[in-house]
C-alpha atoms as a PDB file:
ATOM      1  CA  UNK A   1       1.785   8.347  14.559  1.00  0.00           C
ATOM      2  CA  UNK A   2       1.351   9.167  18.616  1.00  0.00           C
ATOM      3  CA  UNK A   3      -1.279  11.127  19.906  1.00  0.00           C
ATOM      4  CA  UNK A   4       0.231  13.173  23.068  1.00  0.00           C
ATOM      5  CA  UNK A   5      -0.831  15.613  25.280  1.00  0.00           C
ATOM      6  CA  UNK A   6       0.715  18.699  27.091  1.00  0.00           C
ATOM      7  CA  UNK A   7       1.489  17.582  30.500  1.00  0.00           C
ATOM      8  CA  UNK A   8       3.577  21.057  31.193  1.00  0.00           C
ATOM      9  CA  UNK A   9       4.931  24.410  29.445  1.00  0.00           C
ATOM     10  CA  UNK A  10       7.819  25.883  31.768  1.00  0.00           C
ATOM     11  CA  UNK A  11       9.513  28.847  30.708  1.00  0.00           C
ATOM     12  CA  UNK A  12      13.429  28.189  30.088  1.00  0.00           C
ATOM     13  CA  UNK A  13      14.382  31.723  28.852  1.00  0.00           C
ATOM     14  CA  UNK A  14      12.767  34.956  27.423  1.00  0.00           C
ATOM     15  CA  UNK A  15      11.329  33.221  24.413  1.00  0.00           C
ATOM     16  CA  UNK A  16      12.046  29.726  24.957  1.00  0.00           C
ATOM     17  CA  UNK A  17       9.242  27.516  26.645  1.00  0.00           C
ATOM     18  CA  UNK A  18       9.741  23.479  27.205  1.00  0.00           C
ATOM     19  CA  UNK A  19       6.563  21.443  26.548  1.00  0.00           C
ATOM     20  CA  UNK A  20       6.003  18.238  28.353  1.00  0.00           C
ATOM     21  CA  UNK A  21       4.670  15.746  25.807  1.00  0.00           C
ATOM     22  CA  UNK A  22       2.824  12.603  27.285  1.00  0.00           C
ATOM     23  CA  UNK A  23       0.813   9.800  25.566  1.00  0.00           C
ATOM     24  CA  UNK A  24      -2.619  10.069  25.776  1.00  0.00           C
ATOM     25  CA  UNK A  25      -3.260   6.890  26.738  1.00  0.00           C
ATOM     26  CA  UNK A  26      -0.784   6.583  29.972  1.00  0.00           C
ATOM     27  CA  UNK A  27       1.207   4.129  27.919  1.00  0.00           C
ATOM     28  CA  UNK A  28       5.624   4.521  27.556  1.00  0.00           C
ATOM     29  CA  UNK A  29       6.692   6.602  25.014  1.00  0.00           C
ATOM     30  CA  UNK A  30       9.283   5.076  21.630  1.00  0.00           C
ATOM     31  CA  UNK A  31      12.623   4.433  22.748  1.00  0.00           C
ATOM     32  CA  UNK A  32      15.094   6.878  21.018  1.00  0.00           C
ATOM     33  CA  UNK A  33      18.686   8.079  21.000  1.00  0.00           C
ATOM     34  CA  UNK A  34      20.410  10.974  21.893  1.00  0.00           C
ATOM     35  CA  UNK A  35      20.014  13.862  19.534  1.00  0.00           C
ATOM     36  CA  UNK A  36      16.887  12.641  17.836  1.00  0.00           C
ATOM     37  CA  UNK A  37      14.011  14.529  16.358  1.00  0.00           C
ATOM     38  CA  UNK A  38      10.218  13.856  16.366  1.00  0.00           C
ATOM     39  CA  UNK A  39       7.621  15.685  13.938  1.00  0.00           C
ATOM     40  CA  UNK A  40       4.682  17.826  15.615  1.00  0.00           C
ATOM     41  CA  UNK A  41       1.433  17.977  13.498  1.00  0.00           C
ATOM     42  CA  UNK A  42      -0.175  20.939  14.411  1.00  0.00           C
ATOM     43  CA  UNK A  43      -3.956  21.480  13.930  1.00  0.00           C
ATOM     44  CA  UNK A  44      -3.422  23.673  11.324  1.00  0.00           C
ATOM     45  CA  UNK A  45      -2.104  22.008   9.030  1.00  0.00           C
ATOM     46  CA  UNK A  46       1.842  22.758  10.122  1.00  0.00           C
ATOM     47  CA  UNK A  47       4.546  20.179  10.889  1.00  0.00           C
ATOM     48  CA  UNK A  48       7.268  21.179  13.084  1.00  0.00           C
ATOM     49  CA  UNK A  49      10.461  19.145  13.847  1.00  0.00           C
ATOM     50  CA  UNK A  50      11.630  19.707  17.449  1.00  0.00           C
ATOM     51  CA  UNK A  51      15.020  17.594  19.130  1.00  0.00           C
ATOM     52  CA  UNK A  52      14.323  15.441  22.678  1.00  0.00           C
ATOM     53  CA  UNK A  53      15.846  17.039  25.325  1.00  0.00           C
ATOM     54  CA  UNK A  54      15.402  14.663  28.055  1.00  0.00           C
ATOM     55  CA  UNK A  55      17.211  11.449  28.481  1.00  0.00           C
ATOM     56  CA  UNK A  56      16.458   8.420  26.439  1.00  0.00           C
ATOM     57  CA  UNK A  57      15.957   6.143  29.477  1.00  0.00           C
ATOM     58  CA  UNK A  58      12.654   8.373  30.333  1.00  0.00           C
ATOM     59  CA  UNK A  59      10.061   6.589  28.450  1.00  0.00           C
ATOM     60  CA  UNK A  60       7.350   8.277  30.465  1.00  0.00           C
ATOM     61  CA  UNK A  61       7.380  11.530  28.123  1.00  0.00           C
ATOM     62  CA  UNK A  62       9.494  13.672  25.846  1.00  0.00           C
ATOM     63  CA  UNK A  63      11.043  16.631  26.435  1.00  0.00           C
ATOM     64  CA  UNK A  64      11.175  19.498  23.545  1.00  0.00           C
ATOM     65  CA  UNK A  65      12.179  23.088  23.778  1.00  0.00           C
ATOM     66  CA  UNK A  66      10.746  25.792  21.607  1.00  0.00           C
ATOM     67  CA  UNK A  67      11.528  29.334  20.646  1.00  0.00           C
ATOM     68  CA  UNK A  68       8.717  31.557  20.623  1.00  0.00           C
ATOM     69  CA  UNK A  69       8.790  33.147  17.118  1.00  0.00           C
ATOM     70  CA  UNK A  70       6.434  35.908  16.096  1.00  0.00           C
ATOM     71  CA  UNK A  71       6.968  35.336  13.022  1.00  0.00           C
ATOM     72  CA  UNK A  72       6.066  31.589  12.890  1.00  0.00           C
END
């Protein structure tokens, strides 16, 4: 398991955001492909699954988008 941080939140669209995910630590991020998935753990308990948006040759951070959803 990682530990990140929040390095940004930009809004994308009405109730889209993309978060900037960055390792704690400074170090690179795990390679991955294109169209691949990484689990949030949430402090409550939750686990969300959210795809990398940014390219895989950016080890620096991940990418994620994700809807904002009243109701989750």
């Amino acid at each position: 398991m990682l530990t990140v941080q929040i390095k940004s939140i930009s809004r994308e669209a009405r109730d889209v955001v993309s978060l900037e995910l960055v390792a704690t630590d400074g170090s690179e991020l795990p390679q991955f492909e294109a169209g691949s998935h990484i689990d949030v753990y949430l402090p409550n308990g939750l686990i969300r699954q959210y795809s990398l948006c940014n390219p895989p040759n950016e080890r620096d951070r991940y990418l994620v988008g994700v809807l904002l959803d009243p109701n989750s």
